[in-house]
Protein backbone atom coordinates (compact mmCIF):
# COMPACT_ATOMS: atom_id res chain seq x y z
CA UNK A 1 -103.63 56.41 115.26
CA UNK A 2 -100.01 57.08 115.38
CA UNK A 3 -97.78 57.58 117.86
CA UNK A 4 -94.06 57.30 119.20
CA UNK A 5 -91.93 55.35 121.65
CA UNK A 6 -89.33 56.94 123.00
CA UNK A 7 -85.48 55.36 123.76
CA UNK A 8 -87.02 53.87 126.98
CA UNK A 9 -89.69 51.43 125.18
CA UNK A 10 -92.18 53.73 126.30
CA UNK A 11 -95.18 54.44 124.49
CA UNK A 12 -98.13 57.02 124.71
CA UNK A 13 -101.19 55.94 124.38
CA UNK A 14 -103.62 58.90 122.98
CA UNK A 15 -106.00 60.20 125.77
CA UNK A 16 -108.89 60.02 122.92
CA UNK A 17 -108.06 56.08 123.12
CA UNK A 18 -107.43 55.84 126.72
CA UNK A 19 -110.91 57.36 127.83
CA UNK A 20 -112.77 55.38 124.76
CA UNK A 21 -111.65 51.77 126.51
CA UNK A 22 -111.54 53.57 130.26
CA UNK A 23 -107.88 52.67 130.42
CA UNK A 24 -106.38 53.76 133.61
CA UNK A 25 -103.05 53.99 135.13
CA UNK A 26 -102.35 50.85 136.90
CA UNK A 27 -101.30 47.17 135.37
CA UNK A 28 -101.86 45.92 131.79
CA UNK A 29 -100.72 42.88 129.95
CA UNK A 30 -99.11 43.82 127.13
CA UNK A 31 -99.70 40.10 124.53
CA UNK A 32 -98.07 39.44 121.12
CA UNK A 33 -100.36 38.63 118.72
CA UNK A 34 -99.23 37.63 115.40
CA UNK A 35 -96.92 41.02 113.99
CA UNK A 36 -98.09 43.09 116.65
CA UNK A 37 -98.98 43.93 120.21
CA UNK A 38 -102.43 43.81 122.09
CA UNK A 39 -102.82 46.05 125.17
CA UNK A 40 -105.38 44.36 127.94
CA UNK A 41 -106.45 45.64 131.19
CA UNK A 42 -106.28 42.68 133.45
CA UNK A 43 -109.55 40.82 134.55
CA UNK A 44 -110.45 42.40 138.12
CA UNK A 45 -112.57 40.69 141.29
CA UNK A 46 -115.51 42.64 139.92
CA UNK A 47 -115.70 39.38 137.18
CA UNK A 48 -118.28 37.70 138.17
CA UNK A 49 -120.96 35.11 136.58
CA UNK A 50 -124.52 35.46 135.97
CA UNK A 51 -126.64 33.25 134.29
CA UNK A 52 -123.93 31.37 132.77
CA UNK A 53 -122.39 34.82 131.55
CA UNK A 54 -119.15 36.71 132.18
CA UNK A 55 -120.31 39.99 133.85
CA UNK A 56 -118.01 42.98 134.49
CA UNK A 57 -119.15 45.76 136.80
CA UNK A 58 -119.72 49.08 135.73
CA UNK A 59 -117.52 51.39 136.27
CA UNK A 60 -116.26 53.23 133.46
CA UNK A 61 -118.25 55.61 131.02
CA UNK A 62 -121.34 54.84 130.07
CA UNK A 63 -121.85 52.87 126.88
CA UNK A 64 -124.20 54.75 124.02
CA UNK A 65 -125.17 53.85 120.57
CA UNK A 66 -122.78 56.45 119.60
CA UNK A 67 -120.31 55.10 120.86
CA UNK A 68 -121.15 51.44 119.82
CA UNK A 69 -121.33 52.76 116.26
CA UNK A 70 -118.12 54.72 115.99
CA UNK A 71 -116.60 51.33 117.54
CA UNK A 72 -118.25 49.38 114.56
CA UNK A 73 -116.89 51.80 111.93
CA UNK A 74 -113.80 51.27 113.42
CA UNK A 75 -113.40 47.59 112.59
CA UNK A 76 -114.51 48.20 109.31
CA UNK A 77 -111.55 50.78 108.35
């Protein structure tokens, strides 16, 4: 999806892509990886292990097969 940055270094990220990861306004580590930059929301105290597994709380939408699918398609473009 493109977008701009403006003179500032500021960039706007689309609300469609916002809402699909349940991005927030708050913190976010911003990591170069190889020619380009990953956006990640930082690890909260709702991280917690069960059974040996990482388990984050719910509290953003609600994940559907729709929505699982249109994220597989995704990596496939």
């Amino acid at each position: 999806m493109l977008t701009t940055m403006d003179k500032a270094g500021r960039v706007v990220i689309p609300a469609s892509l916002r809402a699909r990861i349940g991005l927030v306004p708050g913190p976010i580590d911003v990591v170069v990886d190889g020619s380009g930059l990953r956006i990640e929301i930082p690890a909260t105290d709702a991280v917690e292990t069960r059974d040996g597994f990482l388990v984050i709380a719910a509290d953003g939408p609600p994940v559907t097969a729709d929505g699982i699918r249109e994220l597989r398609l995704a990596d496939q473009r």
